[in-house]
C-alpha atoms as a PDB file:
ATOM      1  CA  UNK A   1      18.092 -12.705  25.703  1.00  0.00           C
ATOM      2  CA  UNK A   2      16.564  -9.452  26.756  1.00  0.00           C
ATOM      3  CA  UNK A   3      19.691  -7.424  25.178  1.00  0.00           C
ATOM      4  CA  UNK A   4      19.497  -9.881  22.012  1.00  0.00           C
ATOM      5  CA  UNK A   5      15.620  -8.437  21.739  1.00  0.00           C
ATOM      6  CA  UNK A   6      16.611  -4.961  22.556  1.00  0.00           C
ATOM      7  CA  UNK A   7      19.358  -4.884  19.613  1.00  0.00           C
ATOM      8  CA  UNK A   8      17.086  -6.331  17.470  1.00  0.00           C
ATOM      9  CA  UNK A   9      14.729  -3.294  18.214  1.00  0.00           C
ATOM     10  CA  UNK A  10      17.244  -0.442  18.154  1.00  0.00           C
ATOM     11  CA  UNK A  11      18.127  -1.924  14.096  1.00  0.00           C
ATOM     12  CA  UNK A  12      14.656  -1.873  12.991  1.00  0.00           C
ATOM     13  CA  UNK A  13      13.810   1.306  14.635  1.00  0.00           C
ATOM     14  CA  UNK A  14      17.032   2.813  13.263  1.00  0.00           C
ATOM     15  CA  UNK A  15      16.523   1.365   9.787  1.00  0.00           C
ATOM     16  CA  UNK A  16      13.160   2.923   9.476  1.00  0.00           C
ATOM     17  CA  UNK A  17      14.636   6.278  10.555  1.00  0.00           C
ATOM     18  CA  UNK A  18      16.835   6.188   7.593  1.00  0.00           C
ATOM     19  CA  UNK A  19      13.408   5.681   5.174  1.00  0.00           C
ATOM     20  CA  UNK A  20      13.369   8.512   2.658  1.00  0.00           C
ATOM     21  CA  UNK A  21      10.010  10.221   2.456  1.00  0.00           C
ATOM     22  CA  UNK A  22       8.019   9.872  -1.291  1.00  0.00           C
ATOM     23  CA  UNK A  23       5.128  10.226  -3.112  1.00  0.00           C
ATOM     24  CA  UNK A  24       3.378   7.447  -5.029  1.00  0.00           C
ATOM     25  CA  UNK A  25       0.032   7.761  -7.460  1.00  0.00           C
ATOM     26  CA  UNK A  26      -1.860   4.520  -7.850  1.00  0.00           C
ATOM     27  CA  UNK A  27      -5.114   2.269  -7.031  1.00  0.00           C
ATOM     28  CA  UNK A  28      -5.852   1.166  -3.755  1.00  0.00           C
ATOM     29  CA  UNK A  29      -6.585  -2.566  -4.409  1.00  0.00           C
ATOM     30  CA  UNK A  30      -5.076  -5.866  -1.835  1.00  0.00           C
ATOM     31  CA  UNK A  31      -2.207  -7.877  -1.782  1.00  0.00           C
ATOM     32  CA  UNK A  32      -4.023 -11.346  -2.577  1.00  0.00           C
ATOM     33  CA  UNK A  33      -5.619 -10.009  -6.310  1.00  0.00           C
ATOM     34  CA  UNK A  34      -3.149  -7.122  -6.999  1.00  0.00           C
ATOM     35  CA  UNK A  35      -3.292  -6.436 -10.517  1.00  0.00           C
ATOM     36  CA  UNK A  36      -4.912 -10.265 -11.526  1.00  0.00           C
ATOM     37  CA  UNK A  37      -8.469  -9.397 -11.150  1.00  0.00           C
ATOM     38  CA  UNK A  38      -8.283  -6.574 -14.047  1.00  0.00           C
ATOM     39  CA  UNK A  39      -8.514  -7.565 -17.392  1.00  0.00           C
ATOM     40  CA  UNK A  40      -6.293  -4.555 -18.784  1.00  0.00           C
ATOM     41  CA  UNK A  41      -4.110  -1.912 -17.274  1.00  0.00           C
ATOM     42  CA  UNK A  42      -6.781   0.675 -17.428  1.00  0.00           C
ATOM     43  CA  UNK A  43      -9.521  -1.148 -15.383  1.00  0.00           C
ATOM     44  CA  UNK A  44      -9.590  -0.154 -11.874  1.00  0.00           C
ATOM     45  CA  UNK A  45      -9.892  -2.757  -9.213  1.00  0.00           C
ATOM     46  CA  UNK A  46     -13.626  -3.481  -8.041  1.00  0.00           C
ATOM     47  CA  UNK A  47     -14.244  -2.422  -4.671  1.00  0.00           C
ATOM     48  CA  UNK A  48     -16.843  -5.126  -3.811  1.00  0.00           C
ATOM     49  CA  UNK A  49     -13.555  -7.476  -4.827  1.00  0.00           C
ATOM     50  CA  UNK A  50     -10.816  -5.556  -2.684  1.00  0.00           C
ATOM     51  CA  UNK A  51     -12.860  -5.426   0.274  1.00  0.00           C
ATOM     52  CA  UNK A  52     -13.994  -9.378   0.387  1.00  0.00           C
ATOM     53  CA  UNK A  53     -10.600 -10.282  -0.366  1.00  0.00           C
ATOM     54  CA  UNK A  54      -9.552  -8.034   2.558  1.00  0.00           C
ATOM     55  CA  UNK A  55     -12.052  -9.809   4.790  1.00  0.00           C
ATOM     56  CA  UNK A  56     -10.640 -12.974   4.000  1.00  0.00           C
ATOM     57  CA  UNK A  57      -7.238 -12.215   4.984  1.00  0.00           C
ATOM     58  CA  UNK A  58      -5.484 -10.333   2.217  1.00  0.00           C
ATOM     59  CA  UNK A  59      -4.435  -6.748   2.908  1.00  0.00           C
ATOM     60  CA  UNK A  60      -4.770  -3.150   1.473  1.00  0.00           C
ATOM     61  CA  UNK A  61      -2.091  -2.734  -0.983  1.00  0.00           C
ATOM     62  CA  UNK A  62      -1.034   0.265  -3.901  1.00  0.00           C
ATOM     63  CA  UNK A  63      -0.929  -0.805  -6.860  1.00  0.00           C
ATOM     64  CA  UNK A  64       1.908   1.144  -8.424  1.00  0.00           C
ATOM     65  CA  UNK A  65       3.174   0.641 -11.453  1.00  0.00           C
ATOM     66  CA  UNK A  66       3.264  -3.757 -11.733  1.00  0.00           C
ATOM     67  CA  UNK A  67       3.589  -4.187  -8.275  1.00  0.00           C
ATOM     68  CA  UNK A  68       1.493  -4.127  -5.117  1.00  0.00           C
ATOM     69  CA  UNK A  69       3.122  -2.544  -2.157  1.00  0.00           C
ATOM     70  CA  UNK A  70       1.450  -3.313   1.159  1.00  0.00           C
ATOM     71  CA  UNK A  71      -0.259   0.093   2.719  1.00  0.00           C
ATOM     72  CA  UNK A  72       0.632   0.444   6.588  1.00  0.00           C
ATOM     73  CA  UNK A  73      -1.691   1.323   8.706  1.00  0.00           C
ATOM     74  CA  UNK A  74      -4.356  -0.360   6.703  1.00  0.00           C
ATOM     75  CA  UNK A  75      -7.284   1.909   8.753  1.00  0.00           C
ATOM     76  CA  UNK A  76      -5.882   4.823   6.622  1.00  0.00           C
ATOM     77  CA  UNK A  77      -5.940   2.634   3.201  1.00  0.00           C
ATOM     78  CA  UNK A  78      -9.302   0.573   3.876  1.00  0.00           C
ATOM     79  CA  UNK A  79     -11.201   4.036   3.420  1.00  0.00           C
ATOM     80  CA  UNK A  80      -9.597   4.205  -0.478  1.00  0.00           C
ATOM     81  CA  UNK A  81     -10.607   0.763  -1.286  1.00  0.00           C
ATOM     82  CA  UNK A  82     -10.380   1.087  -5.427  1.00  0.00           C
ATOM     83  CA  UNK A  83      -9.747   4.332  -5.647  1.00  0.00           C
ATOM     84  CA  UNK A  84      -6.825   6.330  -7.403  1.00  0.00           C
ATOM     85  CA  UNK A  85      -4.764   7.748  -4.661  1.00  0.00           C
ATOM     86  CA  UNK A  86      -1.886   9.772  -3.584  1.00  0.00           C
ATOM     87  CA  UNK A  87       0.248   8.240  -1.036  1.00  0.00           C
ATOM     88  CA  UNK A  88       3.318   9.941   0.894  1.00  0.00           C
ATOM     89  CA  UNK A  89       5.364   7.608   2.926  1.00  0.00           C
ATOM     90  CA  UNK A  90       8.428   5.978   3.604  1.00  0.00           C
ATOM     91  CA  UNK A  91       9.084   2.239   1.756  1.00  0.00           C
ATOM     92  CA  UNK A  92      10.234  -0.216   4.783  1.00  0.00           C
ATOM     93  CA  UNK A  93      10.386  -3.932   3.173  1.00  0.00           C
ATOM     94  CA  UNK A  94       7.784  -2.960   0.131  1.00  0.00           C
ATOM     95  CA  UNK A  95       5.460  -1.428   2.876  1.00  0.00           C
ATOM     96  CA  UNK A  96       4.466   1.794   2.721  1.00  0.00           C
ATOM     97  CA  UNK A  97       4.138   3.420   5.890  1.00  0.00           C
ATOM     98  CA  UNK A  98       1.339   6.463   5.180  1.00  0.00           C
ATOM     99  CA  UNK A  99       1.639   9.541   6.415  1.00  0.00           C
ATOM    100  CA  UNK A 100      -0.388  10.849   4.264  1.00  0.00           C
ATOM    101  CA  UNK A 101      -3.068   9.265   1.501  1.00  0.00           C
ATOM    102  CA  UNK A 102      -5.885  11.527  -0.622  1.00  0.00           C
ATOM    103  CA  UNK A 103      -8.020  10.758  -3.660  1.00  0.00           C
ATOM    104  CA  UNK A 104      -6.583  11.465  -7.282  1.00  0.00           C
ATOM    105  CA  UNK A 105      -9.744  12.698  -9.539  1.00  0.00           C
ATOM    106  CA  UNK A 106     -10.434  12.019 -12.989  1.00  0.00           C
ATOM    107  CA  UNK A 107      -7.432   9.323 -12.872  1.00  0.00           C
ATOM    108  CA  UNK A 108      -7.868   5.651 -14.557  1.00  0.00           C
ATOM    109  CA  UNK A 109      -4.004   4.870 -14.915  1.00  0.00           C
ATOM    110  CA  UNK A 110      -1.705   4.135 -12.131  1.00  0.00           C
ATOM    111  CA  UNK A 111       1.153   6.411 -12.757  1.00  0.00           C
ATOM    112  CA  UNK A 112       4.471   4.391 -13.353  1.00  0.00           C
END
């Protein structure tokens, strides 16, 4: 059992070695609303919204694009909550892992 569990360790630590490093422009918004609470693609998400949904279980996600892609850790992405950002990460499983995250100014369009 214990080398089953230390295999199973070595893959997902090796796979996540392997994650190419990128840069993605978008709104910080959660994983339970996404993109359904605005009424048009150039409405940003409400921040009173994001952050209740957060506290009720959902989690910080980008929205990029027409997807939301879960933001890992979600300390770093909770201090965003609907604001344009820049994220630079690797993808794992449509997580982002940040290394980095900043505001975007005078954005109201998620880049594509």
């Amino acid at each position: 059992m214990k080398r089953l569990m230390v295999a199973a360790m070595l893959i997902a630590y090796g796979s996540s070695m392997n994650a190419e490093v990128k840069t993605w422009e978008g709104f910080v918004t959660d994983t339970h609303c996404g993109t359904n609470c605005q009424r048009t693609s150039s409405m940003t998400p409400d921040k009173a919204c994001v952050r209740r949904c957060v506290r009720r279980g959902s989690k910080y996600g980008l929205w990029y694009g027409n997807h939301v892609y879960e933001l890992d850790p979600q300390v770093k992405a909770g201090k965003f909550a609907a604001e344009n950002v820049r994220v630079t990460g690797e993808m794992v499983d449509d997580t982002i892992r940040i290394r980095s995250i900043e505001r975007v100014l005078g954005q109201t369009v998620p880049k594509q």
